[in-house]
Protein backbone atom coordinates (compact mmCIF):
# COMPACT_ATOMS: atom_id res chain seq x y z
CA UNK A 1 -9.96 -34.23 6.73
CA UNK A 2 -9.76 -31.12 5.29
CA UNK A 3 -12.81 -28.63 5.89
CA UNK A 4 -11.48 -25.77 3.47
CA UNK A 5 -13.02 -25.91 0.27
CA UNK A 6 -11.50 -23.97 -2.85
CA UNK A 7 -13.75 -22.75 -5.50
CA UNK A 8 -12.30 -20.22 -8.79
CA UNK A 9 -14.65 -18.00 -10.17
CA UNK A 10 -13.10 -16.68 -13.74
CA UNK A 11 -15.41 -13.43 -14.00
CA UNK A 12 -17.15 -12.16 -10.92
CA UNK A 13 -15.13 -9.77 -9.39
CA UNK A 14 -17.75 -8.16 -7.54
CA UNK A 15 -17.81 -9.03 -3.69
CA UNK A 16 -19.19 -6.10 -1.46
CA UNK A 17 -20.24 -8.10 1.59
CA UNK A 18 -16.81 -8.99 2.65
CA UNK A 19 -15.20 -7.61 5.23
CA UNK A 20 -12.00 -6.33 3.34
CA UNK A 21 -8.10 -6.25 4.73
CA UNK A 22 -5.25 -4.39 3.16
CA UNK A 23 -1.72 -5.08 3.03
CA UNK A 24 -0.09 -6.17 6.15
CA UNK A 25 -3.69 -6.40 8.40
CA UNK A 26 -5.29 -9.45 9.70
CA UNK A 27 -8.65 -10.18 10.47
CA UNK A 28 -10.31 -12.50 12.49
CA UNK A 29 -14.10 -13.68 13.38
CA UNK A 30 -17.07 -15.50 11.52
CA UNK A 31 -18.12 -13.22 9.05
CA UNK A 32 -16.70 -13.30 5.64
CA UNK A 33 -13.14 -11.80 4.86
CA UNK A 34 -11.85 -10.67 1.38
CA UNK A 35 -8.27 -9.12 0.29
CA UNK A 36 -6.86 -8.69 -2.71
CA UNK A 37 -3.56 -10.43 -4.07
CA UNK A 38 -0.98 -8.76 -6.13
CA UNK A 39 2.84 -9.55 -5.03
CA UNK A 40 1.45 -10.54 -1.69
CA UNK A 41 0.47 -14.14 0.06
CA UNK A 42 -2.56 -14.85 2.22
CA UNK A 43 -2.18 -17.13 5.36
CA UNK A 44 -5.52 -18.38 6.86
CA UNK A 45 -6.83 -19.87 9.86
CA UNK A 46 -9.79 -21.87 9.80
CA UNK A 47 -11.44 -23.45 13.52
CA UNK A 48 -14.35 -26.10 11.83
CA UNK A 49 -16.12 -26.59 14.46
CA UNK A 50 -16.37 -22.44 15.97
CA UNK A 51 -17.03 -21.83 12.00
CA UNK A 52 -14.41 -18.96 13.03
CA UNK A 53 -11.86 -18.19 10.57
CA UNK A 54 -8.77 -15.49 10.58
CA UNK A 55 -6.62 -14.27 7.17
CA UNK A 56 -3.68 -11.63 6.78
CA UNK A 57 -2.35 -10.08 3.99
CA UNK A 58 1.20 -10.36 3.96
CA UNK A 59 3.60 -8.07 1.95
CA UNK A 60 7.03 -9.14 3.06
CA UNK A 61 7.70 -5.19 2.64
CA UNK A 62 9.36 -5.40 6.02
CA UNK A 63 9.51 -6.83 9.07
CA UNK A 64 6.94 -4.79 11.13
CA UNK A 65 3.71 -5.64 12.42
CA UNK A 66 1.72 -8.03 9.65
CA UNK A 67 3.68 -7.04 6.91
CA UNK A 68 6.26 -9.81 7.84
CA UNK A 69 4.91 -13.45 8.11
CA UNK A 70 6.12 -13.69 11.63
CA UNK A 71 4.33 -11.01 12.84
CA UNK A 72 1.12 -11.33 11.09
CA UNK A 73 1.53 -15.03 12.88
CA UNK A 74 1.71 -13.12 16.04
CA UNK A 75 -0.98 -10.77 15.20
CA UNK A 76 -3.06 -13.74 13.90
CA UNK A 77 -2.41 -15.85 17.45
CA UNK A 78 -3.94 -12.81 19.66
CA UNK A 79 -7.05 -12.40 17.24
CA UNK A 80 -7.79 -16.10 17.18
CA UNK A 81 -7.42 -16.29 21.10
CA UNK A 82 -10.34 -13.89 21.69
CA UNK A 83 -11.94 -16.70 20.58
CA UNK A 84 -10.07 -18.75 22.73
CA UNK A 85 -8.52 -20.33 19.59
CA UNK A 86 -5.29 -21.85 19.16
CA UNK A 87 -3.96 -21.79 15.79
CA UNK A 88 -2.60 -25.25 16.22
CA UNK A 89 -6.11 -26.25 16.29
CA UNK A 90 -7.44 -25.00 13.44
CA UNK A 91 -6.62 -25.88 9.39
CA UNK A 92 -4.26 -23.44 8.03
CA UNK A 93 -3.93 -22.57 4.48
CA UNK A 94 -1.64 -20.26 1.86
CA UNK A 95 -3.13 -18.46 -1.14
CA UNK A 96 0.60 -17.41 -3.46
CA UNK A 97 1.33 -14.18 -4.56
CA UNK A 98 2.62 -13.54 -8.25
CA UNK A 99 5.77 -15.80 -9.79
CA UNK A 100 7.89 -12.77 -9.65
CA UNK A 101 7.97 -12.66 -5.98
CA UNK A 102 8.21 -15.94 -4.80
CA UNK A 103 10.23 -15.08 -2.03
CA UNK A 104 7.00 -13.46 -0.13
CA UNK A 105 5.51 -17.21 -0.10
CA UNK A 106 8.97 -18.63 0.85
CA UNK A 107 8.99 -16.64 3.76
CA UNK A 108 5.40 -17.52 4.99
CA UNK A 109 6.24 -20.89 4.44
CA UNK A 110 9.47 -21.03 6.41
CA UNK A 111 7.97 -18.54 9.44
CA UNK A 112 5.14 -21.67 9.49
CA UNK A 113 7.50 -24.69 9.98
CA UNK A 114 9.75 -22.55 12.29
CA UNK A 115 6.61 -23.44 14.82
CA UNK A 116 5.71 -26.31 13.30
CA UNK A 117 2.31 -25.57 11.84
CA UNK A 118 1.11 -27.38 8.79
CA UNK A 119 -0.44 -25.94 5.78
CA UNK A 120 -2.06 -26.46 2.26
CA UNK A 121 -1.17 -24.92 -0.33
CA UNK A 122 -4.46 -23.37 -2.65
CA UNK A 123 -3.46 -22.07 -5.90
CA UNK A 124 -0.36 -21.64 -5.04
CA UNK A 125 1.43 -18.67 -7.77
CA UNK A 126 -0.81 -18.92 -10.28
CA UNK A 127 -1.49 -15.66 -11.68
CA UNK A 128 -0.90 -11.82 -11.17
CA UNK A 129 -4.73 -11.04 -10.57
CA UNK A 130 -6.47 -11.94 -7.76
CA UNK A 131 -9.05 -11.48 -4.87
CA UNK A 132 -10.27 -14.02 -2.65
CA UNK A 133 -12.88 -14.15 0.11
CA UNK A 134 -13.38 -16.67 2.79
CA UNK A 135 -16.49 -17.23 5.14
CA UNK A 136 -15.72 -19.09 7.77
CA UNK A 137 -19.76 -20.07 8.04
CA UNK A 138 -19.28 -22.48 4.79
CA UNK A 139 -15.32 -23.20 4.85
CA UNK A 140 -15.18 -21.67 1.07
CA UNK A 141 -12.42 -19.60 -0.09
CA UNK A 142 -13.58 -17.96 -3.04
CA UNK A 143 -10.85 -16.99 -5.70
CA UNK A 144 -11.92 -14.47 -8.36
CA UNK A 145 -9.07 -14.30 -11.17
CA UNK A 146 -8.51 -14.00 -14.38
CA UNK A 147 -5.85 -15.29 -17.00
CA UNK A 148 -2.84 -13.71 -16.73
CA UNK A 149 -2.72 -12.89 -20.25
CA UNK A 150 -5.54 -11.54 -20.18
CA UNK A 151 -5.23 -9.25 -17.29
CA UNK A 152 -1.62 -8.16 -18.36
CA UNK A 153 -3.19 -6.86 -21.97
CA UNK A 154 -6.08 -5.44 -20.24
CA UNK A 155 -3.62 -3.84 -17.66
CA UNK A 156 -1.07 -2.57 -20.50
CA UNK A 157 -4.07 -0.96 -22.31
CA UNK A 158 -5.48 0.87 -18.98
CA UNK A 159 -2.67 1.28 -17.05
CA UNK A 160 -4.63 0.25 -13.87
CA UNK A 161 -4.05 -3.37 -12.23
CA UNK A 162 -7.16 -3.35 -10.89
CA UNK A 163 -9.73 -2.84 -13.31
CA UNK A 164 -12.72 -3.45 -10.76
CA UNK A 165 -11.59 -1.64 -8.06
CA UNK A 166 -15.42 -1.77 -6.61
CA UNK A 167 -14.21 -4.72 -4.67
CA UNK A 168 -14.99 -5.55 -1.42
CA UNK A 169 -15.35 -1.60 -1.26
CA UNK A 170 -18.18 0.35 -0.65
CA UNK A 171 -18.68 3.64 -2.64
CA UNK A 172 -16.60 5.60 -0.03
CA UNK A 173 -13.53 3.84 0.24
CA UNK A 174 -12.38 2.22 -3.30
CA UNK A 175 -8.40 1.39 -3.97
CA UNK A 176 -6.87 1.22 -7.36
CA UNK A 177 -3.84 -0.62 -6.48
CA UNK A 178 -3.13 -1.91 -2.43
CA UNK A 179 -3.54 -0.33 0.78
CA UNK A 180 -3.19 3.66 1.59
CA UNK A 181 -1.75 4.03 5.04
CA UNK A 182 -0.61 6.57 7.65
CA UNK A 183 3.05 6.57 8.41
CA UNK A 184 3.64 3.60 6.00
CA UNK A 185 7.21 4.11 4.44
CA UNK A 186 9.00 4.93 7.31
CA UNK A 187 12.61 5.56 5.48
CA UNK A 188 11.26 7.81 3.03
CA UNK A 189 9.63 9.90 5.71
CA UNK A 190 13.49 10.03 7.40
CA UNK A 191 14.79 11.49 4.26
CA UNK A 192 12.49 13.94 4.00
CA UNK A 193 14.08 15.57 7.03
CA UNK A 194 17.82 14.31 6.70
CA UNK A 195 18.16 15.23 3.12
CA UNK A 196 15.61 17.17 1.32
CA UNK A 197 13.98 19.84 3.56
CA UNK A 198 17.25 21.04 4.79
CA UNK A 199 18.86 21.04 0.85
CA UNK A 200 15.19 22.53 -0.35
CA UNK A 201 15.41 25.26 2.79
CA UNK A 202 18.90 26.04 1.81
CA UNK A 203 17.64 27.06 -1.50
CA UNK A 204 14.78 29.69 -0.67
CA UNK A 205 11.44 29.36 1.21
CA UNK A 206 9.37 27.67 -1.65
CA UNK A 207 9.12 23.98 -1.00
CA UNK A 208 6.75 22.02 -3.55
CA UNK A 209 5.78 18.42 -3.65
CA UNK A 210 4.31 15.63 -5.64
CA UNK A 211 2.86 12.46 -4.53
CA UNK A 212 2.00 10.36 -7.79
CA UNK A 213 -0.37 8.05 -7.17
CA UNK A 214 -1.61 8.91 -3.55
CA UNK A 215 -4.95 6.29 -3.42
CA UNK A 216 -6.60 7.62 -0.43
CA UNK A 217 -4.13 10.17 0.51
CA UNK A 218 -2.89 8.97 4.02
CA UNK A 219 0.78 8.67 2.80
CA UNK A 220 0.38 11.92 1.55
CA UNK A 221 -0.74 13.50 4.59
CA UNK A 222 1.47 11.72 6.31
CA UNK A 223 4.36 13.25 4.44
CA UNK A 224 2.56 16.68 5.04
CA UNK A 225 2.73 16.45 9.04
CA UNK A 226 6.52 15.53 8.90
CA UNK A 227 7.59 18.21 6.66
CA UNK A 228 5.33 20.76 8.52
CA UNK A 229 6.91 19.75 11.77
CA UNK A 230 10.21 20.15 10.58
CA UNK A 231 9.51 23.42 9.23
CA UNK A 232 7.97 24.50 12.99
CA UNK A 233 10.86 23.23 14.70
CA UNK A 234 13.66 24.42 12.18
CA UNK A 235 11.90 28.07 12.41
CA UNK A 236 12.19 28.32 8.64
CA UNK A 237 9.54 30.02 6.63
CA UNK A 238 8.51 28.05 4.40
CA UNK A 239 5.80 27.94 0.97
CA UNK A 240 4.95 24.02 1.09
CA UNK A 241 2.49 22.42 -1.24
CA UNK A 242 2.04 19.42 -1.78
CA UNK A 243 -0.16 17.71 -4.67
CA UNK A 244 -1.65 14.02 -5.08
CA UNK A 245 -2.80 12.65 -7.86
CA UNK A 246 -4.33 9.23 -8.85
CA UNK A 247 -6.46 7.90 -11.35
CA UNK A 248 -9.07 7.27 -8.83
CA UNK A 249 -12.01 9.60 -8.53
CA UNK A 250 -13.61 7.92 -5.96
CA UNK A 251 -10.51 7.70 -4.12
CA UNK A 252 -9.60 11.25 -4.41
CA UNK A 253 -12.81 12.36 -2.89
CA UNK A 254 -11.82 10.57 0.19
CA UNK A 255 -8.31 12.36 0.30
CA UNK A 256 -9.69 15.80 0.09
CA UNK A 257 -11.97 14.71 2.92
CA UNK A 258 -9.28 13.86 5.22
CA UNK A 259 -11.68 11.67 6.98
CA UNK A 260 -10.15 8.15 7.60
CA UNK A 261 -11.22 5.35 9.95
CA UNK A 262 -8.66 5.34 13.13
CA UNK A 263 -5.59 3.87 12.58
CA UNK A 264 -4.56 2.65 16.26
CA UNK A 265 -1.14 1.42 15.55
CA UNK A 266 0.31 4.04 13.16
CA UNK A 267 -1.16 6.94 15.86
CA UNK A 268 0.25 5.20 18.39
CA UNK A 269 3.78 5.31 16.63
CA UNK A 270 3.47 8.81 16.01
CA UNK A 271 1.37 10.39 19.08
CA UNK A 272 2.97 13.36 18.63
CA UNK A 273 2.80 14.30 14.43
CA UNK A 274 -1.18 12.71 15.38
CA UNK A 275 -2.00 15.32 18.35
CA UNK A 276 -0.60 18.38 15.88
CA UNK A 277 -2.35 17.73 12.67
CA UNK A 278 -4.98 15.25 13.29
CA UNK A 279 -8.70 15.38 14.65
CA UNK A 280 -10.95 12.68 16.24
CA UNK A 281 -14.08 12.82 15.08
CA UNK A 282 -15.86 10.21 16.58
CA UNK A 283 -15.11 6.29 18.04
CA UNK A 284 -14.37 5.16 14.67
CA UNK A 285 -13.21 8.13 12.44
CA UNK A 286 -10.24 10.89 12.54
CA UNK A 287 -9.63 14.06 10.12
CA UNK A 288 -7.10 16.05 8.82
CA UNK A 289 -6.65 19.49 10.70
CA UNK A 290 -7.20 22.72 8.30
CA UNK A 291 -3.45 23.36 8.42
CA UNK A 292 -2.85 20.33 6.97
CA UNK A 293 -5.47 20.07 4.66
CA UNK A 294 -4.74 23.73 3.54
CA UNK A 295 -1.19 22.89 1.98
CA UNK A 296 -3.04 19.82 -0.01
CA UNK A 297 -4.01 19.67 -3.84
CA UNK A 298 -5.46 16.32 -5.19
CA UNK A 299 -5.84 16.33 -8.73
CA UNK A 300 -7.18 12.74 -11.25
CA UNK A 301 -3.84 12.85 -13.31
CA UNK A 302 -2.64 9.66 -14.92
CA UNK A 303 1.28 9.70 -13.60
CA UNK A 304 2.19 8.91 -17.75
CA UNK A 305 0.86 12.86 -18.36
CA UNK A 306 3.54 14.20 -16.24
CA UNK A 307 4.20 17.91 -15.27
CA UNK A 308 3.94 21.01 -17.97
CA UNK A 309 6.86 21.70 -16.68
CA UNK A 310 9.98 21.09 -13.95
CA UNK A 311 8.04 22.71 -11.13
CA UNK A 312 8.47 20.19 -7.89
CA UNK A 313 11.28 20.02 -5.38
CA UNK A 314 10.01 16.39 -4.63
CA UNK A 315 8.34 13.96 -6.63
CA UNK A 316 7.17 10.86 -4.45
CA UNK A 317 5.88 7.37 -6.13
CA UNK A 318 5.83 4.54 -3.31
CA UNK A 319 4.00 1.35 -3.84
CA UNK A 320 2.84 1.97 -6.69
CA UNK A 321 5.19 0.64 -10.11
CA UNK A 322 5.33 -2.88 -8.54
CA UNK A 323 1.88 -3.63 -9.60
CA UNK A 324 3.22 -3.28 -13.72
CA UNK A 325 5.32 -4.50 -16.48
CA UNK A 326 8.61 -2.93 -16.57
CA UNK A 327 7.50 -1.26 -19.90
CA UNK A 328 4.60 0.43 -18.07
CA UNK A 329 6.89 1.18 -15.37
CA UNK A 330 9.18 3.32 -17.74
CA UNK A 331 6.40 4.77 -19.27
CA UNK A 332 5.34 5.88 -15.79
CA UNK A 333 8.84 7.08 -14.73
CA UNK A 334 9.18 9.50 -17.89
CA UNK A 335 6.24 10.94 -16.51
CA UNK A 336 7.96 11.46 -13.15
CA UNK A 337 10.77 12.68 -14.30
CA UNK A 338 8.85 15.92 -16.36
CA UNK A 339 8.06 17.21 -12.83
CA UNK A 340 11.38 17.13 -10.67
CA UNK A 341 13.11 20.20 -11.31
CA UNK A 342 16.87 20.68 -11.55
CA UNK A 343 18.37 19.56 -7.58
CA UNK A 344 15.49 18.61 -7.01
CA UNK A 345 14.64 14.87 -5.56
CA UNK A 346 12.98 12.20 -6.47
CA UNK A 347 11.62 8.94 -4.41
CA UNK A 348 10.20 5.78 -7.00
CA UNK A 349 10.31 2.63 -5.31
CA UNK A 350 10.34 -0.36 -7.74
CA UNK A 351 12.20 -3.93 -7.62
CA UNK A 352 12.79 -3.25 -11.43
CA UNK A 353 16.63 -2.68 -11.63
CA UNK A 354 15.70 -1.22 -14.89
CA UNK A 355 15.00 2.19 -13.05
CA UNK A 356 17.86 2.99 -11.13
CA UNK A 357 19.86 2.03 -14.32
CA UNK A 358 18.43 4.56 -16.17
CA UNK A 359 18.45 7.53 -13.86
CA UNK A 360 22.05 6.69 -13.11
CA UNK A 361 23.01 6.11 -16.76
CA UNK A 362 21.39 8.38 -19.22
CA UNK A 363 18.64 10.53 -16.47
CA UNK A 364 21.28 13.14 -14.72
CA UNK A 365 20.65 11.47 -11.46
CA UNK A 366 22.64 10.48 -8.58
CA UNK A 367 21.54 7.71 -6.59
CA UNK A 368 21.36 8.78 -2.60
CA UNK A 369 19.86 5.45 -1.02
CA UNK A 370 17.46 2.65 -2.12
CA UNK A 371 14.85 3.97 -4.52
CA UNK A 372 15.93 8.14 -3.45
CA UNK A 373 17.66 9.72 -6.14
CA UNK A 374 19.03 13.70 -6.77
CA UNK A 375 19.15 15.35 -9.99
CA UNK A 376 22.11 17.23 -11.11
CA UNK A 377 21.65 20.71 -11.41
């Protein structure tokens, strides 16, 4: 018998007493746990009789740590036996991500049969738009969604994909579009040393950089500490800024903070980048260092406005087109493209094929790896 009850609520988006996970985390207890869904899937846990339930947001951006549905399995597995839970014991279910991306769910699906762990499938790829919560105390799962016609229009007129980004957030730390981490992209942060600070340093000793839609600014701080250290250990003098810019006021103000909640696993990764340029402030909360914080701008710019003028050496847009049409995406890379200035570089990741074909074909760019592109000078 099935204890995991589904109910759809068209229009209440609001849910602030959830405790929320981004993409690729898991969490785990008996209080109630919200995420929301773009291109992503949901696997949950749920032990009836404990009233102790466990979800993870699961990306399928690579095969690290929860992002991958074998390791947010594993991940799931240790959080459940604090409880001393086995998953095996409890009723496990799938929310879909968006039709687009099936191959996120496919994944999940195979990495649960591999160990032989049934499922049901809840609203399986229904629509682009949606946040769930579950509480393990009554067994619901609560989906909050909208028709996917009317969240595309609503999304093509705004250009936001979340147009209640309130929720499961409290007034301090509200997303736009998915998660803001430390240390997330770890190939882009290899080119930056590789490729662009040596060809930038080669040039002259001003090095300017923008991050187009930064959410909370970790990824952009993140890119901050490696190009600082490589500037300290290649002895170059060097003029780096580096400016972020969302359409997120709320989540600006926590970027120029630099105060973020302690990120175990990414610090762990980078011990050494994390002694140099970050701070603990207390048990649960780290900040920025002043040298780090000094080279950083964050400006509300919508990415469609673009740059006066050519003026960066880098322009930067990770995980952020996914979450549109491919005729907002365009709109959003002309915008990129007003601020990369002639040799300069330029990272967009998208799974539109649309975008490299048009900075190889008619843009002046060469394509240098997956999503990293140089423009002719």
């Amino acid at each position: 018998m099935p204890f995991v009850k589904l109910e759809i609520v068209p229009n209440n988006f609001h849910v602030h007493t959830a405790t929320h996970i981004q993409q690729g985390e898991v969490c785990a207890g008996q209080e109630p746990q919200g995420t929301i869904l773009k291109s992503c899937t949901c696997i949950g846990f749920y032990h009836h009789s404990s009233k102790t339930g466990a979800i993870s947001h699961v990306t399928g951006f690579s095969n690290d740590h929860g992002h991958s549905a074998r390791g947010a399995l594993a991940i799931l597995r240790k959080k459940m036996a604090r409880f001393h839970i086995e998953l095996e014991d409890c009723e496990c279910f799938l929310v879909g991500g968006a039709d687009a991306v099936q191959r996120v769910y496919d994944g999940v699906t195979e990495a649960l049969r591999e160990v032989g762990i049934t499922f049901r499938e809840l609203d399986v790829l229904g629509h682009y738009h949606r946040k769930i919560v579950f509480d393990p105390a009554t067994g619901v799962l609560t989906l909050f969604k909208k028709h996917g016609d009317e969240t595309l229009k609503e999304a093509a007129k705004t250009f936001s994909s979340d147009l209640t980004y309130q929720c499961f957030h409290d007034q301090k730390r509200r997303l736009i579009t998915g998660a803001s981490l430390f240390f997330r992209n770890p190939m882009l942060l290899s080119y930056l040393t590789k490729t662009v600070a040596p060809a930038v340093a080669a040039k002259g000793h001003r090095f300017h950089v923008w991050c187009a839609g930064c959410s909370l600014g970790m990824e952009t701080y993140s890119v901050g500490m490696v190009l600082l250290d490589w500037i300290a250990s290649s002895g170059k003098k060097m003029d780096l800024k580096i400016l972020g810019t969302d359409i997120s006021a709320e989540a600006l103000t926590t970027a120029s903070n630099g105060i973020y909640r302690v990120s175990e696993r990414a610090f762990k990764e980078h011990d050494k980048l994390v002694a140099k340029y970050i701070r603990r402030v207390d048990t649960s909360n780290v900040q920025v260092t002043p040298e780090l914080r000094g080279i950083m701008a964050f400006k509300e710019r919508d990415i469609r406005e673009g740059s006066r003028q050519p003026l960066f050496d880098l322009v930067i847009c990770d995980h952020v087109l996914q979450y549109f049409t491919v005729d907002i995406q365009m709109g959003f890379l002309k915008g990129l493209l007003s601020g990369v200035k002639p040799d300069g570089f330029l990272y967009v990741s998208s799974p539109s094929k649309e975008i490299e074909t048009t900075l190889r074909n008619g843009g002046n760019y060469e394509v240098l790896a997956k999503h990293f592109y140089h423009r002719k000078g």
